[in-house]
PDB file of N, CA and C in Angstrom:
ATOM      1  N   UNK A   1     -44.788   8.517  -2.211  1.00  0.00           N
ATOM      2  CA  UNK A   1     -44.332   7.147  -2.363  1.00  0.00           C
ATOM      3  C   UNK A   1     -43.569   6.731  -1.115  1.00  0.00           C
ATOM      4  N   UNK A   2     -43.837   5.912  -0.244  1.00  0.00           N
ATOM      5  CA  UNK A   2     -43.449   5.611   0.676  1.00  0.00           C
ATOM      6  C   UNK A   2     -42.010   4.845   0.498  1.00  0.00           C
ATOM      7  N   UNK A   3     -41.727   4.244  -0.337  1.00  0.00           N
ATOM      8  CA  UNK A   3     -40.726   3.237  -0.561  1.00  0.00           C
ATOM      9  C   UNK A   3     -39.274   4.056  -0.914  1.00  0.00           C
ATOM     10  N   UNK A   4     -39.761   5.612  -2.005  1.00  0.00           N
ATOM     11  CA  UNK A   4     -39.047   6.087  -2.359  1.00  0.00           C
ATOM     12  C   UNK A   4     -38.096   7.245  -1.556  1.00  0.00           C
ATOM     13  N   UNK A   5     -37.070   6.681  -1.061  1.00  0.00           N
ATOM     14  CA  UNK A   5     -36.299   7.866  -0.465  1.00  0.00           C
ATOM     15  C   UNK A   5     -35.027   8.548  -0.713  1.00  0.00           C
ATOM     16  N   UNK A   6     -35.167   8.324  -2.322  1.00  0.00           N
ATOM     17  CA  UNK A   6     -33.892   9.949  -2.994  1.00  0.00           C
ATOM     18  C   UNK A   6     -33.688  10.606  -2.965  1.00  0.00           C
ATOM     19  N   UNK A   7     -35.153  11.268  -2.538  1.00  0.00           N
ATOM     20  CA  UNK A   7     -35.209  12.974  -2.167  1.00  0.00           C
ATOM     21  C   UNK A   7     -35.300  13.318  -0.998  1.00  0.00           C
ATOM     22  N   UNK A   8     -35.033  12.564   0.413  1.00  0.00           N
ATOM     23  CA  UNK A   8     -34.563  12.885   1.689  1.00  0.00           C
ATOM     24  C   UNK A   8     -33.966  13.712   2.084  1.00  0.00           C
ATOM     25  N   UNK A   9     -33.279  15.143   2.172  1.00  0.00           N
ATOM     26  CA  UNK A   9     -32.814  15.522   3.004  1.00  0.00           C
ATOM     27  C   UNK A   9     -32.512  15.718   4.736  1.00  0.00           C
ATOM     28  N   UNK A  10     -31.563  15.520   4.964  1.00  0.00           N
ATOM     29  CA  UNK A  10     -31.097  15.327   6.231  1.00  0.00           C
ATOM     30  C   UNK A  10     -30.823  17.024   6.953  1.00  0.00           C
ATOM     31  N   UNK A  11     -31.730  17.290   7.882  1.00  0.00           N
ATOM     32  CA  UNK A  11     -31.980  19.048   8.307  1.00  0.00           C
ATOM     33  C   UNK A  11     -30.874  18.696   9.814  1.00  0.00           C
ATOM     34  N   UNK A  12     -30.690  17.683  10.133  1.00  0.00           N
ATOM     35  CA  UNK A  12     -29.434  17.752  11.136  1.00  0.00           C
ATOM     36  C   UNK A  12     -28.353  16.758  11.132  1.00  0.00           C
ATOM     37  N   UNK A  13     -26.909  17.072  12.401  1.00  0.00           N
ATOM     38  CA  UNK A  13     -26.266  16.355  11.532  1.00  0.00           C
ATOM     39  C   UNK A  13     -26.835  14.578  12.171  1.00  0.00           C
ATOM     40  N   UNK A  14     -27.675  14.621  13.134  1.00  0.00           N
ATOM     41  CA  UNK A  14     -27.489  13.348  13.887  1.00  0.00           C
ATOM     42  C   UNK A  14     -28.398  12.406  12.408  1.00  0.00           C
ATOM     43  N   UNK A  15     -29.217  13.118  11.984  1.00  0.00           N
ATOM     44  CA  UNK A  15     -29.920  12.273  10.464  1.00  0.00           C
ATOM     45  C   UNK A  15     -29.734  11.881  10.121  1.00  0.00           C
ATOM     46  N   UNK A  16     -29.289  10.726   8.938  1.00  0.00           N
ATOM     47  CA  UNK A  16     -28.574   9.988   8.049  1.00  0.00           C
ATOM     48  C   UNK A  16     -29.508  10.613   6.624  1.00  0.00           C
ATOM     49  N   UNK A  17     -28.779  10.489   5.807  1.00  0.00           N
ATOM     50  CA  UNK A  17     -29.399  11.074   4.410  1.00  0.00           C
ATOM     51  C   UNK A  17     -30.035   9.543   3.894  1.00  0.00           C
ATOM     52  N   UNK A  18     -31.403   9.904   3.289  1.00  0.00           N
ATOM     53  CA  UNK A  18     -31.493   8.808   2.269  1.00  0.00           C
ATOM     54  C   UNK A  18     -32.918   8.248   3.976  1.00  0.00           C
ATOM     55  N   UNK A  19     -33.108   8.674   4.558  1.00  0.00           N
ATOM     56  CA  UNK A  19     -34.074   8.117   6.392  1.00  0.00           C
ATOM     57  C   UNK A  19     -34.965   8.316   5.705  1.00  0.00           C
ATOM     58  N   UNK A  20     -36.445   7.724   5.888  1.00  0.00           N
ATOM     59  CA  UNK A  20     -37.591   8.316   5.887  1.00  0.00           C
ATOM     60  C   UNK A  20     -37.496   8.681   7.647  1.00  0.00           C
ATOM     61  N   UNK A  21     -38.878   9.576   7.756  1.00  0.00           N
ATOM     62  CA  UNK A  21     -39.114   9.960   9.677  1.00  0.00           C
ATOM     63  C   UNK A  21     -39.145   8.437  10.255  1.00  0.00           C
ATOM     64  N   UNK A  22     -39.766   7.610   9.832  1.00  0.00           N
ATOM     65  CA  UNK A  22     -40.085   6.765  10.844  1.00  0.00           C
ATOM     66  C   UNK A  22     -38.586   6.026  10.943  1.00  0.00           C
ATOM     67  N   UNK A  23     -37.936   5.356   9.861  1.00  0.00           N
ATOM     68  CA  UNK A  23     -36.133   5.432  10.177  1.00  0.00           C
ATOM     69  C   UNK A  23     -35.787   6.067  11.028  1.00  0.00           C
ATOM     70  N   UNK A  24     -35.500   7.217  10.822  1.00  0.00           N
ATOM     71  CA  UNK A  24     -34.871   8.263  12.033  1.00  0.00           C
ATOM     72  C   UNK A  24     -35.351   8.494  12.955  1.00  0.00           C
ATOM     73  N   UNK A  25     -36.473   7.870  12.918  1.00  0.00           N
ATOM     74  CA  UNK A  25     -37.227   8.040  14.809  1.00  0.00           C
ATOM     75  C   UNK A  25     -36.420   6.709  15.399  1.00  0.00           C
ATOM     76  N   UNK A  26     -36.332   5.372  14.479  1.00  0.00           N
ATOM     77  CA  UNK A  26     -36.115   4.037  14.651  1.00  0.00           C
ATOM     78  C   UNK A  26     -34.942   4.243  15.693  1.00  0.00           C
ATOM     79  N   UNK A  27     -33.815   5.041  14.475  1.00  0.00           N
ATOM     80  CA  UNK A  27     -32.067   5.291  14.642  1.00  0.00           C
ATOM     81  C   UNK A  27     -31.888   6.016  16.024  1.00  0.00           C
ATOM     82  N   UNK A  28     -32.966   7.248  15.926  1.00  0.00           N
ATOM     83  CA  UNK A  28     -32.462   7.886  17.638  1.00  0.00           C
ATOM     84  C   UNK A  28     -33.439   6.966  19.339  1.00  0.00           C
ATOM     85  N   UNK A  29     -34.208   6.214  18.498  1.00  0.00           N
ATOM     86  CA  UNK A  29     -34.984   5.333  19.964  1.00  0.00           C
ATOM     87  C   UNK A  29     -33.484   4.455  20.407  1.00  0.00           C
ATOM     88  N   UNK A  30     -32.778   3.682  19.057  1.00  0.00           N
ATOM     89  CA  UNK A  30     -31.888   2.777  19.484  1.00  0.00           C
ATOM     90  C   UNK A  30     -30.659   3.744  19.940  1.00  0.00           C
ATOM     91  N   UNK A  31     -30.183   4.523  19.251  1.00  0.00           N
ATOM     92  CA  UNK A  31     -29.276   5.881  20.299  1.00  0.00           C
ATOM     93  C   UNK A  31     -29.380   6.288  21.808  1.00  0.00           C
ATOM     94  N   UNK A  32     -30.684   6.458  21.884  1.00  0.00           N
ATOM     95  CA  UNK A  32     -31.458   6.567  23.386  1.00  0.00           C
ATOM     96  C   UNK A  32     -31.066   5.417  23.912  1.00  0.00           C
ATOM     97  N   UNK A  33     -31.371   4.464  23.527  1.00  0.00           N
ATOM     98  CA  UNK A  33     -30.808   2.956  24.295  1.00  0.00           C
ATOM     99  C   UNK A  33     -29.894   2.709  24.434  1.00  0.00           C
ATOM    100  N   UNK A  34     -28.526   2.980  23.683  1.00  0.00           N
ATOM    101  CA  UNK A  34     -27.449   3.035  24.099  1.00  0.00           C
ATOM    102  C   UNK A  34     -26.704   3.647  24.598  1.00  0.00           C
ATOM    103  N   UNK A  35     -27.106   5.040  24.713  1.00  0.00           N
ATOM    104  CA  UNK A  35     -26.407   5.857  25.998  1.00  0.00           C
ATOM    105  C   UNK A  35     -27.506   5.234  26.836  1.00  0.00           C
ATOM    106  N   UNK A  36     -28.225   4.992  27.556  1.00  0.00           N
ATOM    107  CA  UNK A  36     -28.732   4.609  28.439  1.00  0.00           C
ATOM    108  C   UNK A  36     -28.186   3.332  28.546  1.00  0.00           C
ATOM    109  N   UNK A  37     -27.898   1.938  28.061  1.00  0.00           N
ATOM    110  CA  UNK A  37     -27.062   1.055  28.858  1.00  0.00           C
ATOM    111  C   UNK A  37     -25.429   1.344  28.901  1.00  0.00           C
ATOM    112  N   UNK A  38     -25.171   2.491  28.416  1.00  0.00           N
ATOM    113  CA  UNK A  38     -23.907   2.649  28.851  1.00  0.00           C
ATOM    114  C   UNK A  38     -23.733   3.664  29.734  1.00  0.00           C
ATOM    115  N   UNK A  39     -24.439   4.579  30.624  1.00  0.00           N
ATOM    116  CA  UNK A  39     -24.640   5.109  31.679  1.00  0.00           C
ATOM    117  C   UNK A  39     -24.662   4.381  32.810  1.00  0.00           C
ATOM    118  N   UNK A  40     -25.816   2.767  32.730  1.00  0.00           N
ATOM    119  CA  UNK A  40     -26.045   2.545  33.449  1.00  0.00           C
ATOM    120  C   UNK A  40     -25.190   1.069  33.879  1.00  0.00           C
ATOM    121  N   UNK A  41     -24.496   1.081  32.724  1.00  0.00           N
ATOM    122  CA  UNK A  41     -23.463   0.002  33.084  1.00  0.00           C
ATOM    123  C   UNK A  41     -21.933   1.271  34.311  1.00  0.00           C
ATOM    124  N   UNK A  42     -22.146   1.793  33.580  1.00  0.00           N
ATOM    125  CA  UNK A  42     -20.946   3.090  34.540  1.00  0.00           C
ATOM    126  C   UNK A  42     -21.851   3.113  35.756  1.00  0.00           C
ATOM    127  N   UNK A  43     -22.675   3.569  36.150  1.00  0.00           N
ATOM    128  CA  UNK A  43     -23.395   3.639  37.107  1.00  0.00           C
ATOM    129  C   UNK A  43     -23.355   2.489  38.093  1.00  0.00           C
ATOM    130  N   UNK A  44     -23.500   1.122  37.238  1.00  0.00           N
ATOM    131  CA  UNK A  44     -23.474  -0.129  38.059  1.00  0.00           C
ATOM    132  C   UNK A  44     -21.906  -0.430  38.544  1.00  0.00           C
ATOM    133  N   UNK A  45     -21.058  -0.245  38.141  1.00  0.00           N
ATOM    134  CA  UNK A  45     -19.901  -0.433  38.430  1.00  0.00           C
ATOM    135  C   UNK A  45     -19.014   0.135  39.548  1.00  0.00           C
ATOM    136  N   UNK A  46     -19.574   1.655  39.644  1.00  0.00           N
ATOM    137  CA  UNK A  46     -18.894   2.474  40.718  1.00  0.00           C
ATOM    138  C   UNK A  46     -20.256   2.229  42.070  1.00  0.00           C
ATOM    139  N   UNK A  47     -21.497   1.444  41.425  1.00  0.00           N
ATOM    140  CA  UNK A  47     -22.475   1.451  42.616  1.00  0.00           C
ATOM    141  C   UNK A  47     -21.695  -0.114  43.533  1.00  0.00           C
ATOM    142  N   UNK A  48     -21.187  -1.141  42.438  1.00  0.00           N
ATOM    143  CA  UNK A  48     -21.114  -2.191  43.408  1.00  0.00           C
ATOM    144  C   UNK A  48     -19.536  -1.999  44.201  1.00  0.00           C
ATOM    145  N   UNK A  49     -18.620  -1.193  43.466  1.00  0.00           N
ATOM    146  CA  UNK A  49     -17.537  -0.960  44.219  1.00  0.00           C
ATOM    147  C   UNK A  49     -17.450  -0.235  45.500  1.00  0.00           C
ATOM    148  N   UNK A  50     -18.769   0.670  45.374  1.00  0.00           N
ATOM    149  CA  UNK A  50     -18.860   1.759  46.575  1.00  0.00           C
ATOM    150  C   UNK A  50     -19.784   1.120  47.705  1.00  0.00           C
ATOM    151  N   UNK A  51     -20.604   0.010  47.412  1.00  0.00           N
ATOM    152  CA  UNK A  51     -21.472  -0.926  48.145  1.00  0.00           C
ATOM    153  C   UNK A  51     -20.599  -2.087  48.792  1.00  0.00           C
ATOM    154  N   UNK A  52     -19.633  -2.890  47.347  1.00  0.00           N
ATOM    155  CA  UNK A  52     -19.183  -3.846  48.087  1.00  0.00           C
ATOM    156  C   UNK A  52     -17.783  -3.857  49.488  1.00  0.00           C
ATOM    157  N   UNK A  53     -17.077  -2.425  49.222  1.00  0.00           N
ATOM    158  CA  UNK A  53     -16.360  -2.262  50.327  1.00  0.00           C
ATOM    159  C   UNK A  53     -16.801  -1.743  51.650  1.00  0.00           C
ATOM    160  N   UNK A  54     -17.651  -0.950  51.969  1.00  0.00           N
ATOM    161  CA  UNK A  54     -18.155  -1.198  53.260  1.00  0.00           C
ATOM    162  C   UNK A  54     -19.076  -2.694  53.723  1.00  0.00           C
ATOM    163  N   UNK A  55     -19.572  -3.127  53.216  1.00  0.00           N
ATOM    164  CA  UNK A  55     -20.232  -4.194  53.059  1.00  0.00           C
ATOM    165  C   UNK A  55     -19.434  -5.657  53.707  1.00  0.00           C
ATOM    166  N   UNK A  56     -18.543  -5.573  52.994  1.00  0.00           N
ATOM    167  CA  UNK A  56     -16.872  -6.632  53.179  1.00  0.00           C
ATOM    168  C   UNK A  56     -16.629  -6.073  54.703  1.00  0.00           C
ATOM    169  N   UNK A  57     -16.112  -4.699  54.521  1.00  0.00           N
ATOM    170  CA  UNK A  57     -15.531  -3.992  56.254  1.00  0.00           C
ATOM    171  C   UNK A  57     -16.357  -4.467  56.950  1.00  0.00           C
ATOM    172  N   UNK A  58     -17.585  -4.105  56.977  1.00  0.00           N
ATOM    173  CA  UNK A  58     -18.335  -4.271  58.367  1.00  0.00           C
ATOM    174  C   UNK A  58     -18.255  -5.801  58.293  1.00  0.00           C
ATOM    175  N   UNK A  59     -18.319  -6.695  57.561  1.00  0.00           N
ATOM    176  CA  UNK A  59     -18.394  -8.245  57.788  1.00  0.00           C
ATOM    177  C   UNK A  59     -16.739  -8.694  58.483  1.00  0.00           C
ATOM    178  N   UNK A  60     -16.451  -8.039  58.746  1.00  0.00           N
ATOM    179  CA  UNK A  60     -14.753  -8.489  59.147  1.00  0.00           C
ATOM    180  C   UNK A  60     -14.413  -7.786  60.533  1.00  0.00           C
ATOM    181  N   UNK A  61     -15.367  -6.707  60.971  1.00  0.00           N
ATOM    182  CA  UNK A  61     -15.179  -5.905  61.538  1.00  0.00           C
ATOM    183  C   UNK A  61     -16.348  -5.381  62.857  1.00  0.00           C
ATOM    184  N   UNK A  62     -17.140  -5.850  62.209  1.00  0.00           N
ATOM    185  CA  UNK A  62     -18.556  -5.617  62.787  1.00  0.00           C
ATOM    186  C   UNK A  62     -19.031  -7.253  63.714  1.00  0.00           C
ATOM    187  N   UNK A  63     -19.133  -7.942  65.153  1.00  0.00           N
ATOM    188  CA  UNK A  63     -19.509  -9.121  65.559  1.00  0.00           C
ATOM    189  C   UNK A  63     -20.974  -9.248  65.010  1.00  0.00           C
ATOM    190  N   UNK A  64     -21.934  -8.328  65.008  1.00  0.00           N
ATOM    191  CA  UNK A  64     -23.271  -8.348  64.539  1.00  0.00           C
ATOM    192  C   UNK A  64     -23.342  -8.822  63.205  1.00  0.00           C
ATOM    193  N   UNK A  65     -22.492  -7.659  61.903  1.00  0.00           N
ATOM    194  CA  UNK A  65     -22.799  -8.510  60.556  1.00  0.00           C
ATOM    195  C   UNK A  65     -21.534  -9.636  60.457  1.00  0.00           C
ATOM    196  N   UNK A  66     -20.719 -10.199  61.361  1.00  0.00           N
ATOM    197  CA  UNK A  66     -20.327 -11.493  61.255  1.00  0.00           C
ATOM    198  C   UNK A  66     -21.410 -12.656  61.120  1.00  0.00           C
ATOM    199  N   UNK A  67     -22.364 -11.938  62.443  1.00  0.00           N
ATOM    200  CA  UNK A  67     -22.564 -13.703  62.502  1.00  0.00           C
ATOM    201  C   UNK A  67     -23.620 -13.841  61.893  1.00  0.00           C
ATOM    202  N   UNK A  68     -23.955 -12.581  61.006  1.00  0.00           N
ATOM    203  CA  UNK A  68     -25.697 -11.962  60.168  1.00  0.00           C
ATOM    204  C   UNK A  68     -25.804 -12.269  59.357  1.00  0.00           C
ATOM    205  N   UNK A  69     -24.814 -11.723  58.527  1.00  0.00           N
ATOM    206  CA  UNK A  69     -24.487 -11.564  56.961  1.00  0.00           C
ATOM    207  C   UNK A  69     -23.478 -12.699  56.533  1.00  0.00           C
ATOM    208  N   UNK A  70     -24.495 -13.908  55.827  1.00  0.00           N
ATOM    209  CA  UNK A  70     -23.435 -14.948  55.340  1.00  0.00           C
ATOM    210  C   UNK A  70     -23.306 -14.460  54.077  1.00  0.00           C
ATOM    211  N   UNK A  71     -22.145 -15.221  53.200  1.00  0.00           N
ATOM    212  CA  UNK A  71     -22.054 -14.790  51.794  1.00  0.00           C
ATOM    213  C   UNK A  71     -22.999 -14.200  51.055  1.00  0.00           C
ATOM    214  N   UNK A  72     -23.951 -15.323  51.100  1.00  0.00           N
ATOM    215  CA  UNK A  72     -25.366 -15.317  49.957  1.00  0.00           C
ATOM    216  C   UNK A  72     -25.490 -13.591  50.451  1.00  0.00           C
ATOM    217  N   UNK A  73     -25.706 -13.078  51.822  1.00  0.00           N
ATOM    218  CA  UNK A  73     -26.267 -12.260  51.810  1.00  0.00           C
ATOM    219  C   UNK A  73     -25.750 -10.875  51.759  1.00  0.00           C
ATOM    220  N   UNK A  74     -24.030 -10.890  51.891  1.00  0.00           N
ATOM    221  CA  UNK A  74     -23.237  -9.909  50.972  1.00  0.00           C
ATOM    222  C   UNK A  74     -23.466 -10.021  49.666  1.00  0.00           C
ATOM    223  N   UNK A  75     -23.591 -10.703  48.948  1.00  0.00           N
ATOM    224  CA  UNK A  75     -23.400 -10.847  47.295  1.00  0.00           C
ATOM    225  C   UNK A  75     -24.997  -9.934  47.364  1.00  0.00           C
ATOM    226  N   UNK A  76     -25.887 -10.486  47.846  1.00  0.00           N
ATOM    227  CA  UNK A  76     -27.510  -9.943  47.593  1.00  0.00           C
ATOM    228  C   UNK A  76     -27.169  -8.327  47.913  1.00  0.00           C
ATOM    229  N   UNK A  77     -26.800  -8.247  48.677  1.00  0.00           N
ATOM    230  CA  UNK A  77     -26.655  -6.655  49.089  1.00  0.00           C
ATOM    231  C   UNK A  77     -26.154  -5.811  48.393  1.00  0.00           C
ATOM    232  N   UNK A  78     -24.766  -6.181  47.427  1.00  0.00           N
ATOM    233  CA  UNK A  78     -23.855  -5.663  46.085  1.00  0.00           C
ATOM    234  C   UNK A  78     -24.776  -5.546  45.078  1.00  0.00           C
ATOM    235  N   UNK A  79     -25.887  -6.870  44.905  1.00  0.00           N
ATOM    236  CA  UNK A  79     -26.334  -7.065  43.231  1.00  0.00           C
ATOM    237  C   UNK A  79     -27.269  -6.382  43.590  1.00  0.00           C
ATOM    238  N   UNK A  80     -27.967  -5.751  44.452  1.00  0.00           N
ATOM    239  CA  UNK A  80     -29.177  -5.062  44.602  1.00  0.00           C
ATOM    240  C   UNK A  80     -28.768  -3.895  44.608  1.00  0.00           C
ATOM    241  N   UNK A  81     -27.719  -3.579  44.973  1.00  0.00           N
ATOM    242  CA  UNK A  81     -27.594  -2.073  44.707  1.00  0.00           C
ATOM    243  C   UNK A  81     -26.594  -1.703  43.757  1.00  0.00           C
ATOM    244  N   UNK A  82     -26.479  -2.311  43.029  1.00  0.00           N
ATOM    245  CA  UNK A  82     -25.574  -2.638  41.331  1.00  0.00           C
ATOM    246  C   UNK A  82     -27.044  -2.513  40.425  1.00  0.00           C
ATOM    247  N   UNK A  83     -27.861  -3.256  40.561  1.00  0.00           N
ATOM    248  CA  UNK A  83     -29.049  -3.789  39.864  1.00  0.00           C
ATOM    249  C   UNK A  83     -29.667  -1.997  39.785  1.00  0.00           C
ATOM    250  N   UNK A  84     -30.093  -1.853  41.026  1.00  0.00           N
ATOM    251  CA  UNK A  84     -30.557  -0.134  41.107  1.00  0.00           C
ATOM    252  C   UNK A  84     -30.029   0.713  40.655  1.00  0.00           C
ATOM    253  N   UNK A  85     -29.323   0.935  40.953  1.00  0.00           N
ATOM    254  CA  UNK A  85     -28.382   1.917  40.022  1.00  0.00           C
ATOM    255  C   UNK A  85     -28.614   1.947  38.396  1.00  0.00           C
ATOM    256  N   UNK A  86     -27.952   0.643  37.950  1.00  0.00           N
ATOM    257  CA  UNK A  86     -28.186   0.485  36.915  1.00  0.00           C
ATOM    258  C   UNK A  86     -29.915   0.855  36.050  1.00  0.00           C
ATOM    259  N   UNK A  87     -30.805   0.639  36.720  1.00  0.00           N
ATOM    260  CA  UNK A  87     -31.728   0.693  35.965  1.00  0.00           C
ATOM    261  C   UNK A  87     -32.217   2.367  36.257  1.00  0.00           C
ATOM    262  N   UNK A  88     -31.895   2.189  37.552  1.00  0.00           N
ATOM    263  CA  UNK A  88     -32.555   3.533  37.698  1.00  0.00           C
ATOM    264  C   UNK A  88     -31.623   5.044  36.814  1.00  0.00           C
ATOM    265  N   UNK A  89     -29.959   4.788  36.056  1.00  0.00           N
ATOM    266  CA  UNK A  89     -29.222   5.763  35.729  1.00  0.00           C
ATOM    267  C   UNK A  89     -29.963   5.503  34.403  1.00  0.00           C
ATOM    268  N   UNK A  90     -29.732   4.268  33.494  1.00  0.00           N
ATOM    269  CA  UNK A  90     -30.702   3.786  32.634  1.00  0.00           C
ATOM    270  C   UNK A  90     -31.438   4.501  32.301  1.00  0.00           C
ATOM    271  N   UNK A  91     -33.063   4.605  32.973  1.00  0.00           N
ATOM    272  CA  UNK A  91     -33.480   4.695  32.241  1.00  0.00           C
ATOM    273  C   UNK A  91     -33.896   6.462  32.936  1.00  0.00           C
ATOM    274  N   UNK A  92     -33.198   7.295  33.328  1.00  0.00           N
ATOM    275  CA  UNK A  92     -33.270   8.609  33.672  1.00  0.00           C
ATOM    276  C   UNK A  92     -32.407   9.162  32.295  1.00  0.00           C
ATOM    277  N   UNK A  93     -31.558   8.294  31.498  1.00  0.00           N
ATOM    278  CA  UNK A  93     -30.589   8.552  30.545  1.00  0.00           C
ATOM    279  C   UNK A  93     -31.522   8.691  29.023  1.00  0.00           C
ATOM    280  N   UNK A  94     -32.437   7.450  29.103  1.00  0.00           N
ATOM    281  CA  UNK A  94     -33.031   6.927  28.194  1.00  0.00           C
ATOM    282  C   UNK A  94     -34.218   8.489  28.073  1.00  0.00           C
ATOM    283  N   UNK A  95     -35.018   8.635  29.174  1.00  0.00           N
ATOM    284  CA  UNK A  95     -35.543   9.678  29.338  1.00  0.00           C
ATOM    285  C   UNK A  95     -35.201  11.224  28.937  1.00  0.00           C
ATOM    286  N   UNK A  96     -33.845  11.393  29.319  1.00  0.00           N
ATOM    287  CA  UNK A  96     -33.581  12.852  29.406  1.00  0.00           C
ATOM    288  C   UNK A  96     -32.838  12.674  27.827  1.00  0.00           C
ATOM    289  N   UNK A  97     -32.140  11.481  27.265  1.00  0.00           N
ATOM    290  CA  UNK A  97     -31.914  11.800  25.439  1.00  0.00           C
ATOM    291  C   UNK A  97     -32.913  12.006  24.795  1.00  0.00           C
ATOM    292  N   UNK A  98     -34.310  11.269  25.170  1.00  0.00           N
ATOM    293  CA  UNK A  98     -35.247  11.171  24.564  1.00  0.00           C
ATOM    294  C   UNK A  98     -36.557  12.818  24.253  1.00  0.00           C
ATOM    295  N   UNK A  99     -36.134  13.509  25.791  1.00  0.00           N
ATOM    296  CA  UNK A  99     -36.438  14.923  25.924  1.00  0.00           C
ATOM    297  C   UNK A  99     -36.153  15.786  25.006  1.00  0.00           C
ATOM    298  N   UNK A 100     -34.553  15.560  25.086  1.00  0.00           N
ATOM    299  CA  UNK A 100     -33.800  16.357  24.425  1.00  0.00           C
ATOM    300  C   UNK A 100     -33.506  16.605  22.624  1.00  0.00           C
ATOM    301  N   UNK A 101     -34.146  14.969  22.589  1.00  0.00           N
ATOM    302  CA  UNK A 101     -33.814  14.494  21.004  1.00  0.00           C
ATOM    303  C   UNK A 101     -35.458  15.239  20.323  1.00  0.00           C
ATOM    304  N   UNK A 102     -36.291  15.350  21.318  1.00  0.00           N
ATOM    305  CA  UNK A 102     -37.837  15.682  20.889  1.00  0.00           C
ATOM    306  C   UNK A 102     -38.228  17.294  20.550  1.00  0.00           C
ATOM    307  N   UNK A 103     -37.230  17.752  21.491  1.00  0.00           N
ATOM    308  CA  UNK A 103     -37.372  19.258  21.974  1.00  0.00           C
ATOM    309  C   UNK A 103     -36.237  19.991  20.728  1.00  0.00           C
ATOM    310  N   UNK A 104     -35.475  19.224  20.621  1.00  0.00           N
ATOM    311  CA  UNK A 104     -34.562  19.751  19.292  1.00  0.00           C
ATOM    312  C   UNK A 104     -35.481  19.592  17.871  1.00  0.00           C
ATOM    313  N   UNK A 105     -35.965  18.501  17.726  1.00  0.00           N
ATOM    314  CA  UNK A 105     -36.595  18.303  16.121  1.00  0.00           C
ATOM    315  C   UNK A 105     -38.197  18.724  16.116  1.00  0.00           C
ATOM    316  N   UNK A 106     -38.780  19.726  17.246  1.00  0.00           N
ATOM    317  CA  UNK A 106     -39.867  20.070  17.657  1.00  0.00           C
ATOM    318  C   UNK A 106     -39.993  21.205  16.461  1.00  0.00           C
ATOM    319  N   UNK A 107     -40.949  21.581  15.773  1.00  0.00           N
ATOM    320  CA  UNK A 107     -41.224  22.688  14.849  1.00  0.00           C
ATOM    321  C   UNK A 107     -42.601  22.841  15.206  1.00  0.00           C
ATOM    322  N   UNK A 108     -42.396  24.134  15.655  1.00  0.00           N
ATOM    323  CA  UNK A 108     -44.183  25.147  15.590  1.00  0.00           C
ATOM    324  C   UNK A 108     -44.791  25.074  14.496  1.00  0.00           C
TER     325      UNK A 108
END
């Protein structure tokens, strides 16, 4: 009976009692997704701080990216390598929970 799930047992603790499989596949895809945007929000944060201060220096400091690099094209330089980071910690996060979540509930 597909509908009926009383007799569920939960074989780990990440399971919820009462899941059918396709539930608990549902519960750990959206798990996977959220350590993955919260990796990659950490990721984006220390990428635009570590991008936007040399970036700033050399524009203050540098006559070449003075007269090179107008705003628009500091800000582009931060969000592009904020943007990367982010997707790329993302979805290496999304990947390696998803390994890990497969390789644990794997039965021969």
């Amino acid at each position: 009976m597909a509908g009926d799930r009383s007799n569920v047992q939960a074989s780990s603790p990440l399971e919820m009692k009462g899941l059918g499989p396709l539930d608990q596949k549902i519960v750990m895809a959206k798990r996977c997704g959220h350590e993955g945007v919260v990796a990659g929000t950490r990721a984006a944060v220390l990428a635009t701080i570590a991008s936007a201060v040399p970036t700033l220096a050399s524009v203050r400091m540098s006559p070449w990216a003075k007269r090179n690099l107008n705003p628009t094209a500091q800000a582009l330089i931060v969000s592009l390598v904020a943007g990367s980071a982010y997707f790329i910690v993302a979805d290496k996060t999304v990947l390696a929970t998803a390994r890990k979540n497969s390789f644990q509930h794997w039965q021969p």
